[in-house]
C-alpha atoms as a PDB file:
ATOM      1  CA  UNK A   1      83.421 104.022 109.742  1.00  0.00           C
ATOM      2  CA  UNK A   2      82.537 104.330 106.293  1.00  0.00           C
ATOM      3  CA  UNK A   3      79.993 102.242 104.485  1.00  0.00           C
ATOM      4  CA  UNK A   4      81.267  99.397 102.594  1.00  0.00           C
ATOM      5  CA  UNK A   5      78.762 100.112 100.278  1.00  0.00           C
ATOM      6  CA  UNK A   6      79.541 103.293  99.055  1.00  0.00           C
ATOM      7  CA  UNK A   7      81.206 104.066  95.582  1.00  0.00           C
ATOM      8  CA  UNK A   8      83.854 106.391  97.102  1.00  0.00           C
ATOM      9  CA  UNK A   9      85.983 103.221  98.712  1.00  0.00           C
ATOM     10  CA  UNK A  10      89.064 103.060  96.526  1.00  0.00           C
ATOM     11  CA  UNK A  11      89.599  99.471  97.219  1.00  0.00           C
ATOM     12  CA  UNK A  12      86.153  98.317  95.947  1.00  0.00           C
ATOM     13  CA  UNK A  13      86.351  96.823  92.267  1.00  0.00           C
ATOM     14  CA  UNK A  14      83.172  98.397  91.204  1.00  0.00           C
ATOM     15  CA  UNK A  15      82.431  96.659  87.898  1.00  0.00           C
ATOM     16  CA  UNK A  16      80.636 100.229  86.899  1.00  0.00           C
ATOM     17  CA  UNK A  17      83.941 101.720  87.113  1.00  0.00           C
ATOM     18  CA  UNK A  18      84.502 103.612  84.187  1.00  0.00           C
ATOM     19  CA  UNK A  19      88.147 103.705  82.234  1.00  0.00           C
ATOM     20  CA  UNK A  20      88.053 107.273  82.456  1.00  0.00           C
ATOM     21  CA  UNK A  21      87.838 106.892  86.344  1.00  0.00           C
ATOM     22  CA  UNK A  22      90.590 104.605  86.427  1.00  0.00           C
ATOM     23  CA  UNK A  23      92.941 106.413  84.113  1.00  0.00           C
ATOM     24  CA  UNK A  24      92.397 109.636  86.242  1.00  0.00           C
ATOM     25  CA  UNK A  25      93.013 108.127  90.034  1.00  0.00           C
ATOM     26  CA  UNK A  26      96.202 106.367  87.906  1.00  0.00           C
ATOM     27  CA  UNK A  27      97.343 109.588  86.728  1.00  0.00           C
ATOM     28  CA  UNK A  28      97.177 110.755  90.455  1.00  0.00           C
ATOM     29  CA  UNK A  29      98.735 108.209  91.860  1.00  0.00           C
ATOM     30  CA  UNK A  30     101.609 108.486  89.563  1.00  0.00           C
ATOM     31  CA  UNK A  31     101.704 111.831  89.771  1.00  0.00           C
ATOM     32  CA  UNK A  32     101.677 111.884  93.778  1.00  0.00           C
ATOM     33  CA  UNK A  33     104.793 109.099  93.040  1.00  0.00           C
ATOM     34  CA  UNK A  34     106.683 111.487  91.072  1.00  0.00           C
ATOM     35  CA  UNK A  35     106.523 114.255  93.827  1.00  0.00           C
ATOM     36  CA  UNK A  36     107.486 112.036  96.115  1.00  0.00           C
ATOM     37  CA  UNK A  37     110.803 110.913  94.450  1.00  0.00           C
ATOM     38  CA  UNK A  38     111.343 114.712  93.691  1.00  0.00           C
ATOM     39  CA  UNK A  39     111.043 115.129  97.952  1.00  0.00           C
ATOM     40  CA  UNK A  40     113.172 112.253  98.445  1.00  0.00           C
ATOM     41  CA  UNK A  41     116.026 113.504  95.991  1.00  0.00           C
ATOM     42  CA  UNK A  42     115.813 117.019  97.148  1.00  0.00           C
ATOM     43  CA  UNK A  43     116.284 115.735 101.142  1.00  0.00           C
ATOM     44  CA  UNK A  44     119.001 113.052 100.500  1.00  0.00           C
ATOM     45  CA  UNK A  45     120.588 114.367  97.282  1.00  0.00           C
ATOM     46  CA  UNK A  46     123.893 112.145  97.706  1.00  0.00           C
ATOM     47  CA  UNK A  47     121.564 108.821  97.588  1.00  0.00           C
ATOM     48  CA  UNK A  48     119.839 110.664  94.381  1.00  0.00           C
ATOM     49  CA  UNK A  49     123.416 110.813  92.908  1.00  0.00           C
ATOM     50  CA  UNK A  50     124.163 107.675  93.632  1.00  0.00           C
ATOM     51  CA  UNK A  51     120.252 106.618  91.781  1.00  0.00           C
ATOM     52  CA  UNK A  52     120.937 108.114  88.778  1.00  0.00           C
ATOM     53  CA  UNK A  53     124.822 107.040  88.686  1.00  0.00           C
ATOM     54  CA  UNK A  54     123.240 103.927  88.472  1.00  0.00           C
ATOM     55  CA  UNK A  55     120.924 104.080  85.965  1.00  0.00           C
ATOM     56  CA  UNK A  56     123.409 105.433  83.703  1.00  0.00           C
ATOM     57  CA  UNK A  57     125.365 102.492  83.769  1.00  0.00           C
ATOM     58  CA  UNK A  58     122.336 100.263  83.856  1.00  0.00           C
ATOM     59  CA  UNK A  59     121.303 102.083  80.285  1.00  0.00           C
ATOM     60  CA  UNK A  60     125.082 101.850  78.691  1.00  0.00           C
ATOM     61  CA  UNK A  61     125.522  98.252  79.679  1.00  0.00           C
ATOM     62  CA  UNK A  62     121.632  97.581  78.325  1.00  0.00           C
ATOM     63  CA  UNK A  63     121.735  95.645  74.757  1.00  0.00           C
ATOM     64  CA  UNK A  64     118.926  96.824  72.377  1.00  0.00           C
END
């Protein structure tokens, strides 16, 4: 079990947490999100159709 106190726990709110810390587990995260999406449209590409279908309409009918 790991130590509650340690700086490695991702769930901690350190308050010595840097921005630069932040940004980069952020940039991970969203990275890891994006390959995940890519996975998910490669393995049901009908449903990934359907997604961007979608969206497409979603951005004509939009009003700027």
């Amino acid at each position: 079990m790991p130590d509650p106190e340690s700086p490695e726990d991702p769930t901690q709110d350190t308050p010595e947490e840097t921005d630069a810390a932040r940004r980069r587990r952020r940039a991970q995260f969203l990275r890891d999100l994006a390959e995940a999406r890519e996975l998910r449209d490669r393995v049901q590409p009908r449903r990934a159709k359907v997604a961007r279908l979608r969206h497409a309409m979603r951005m004509r009918t939009f009003r700027w």
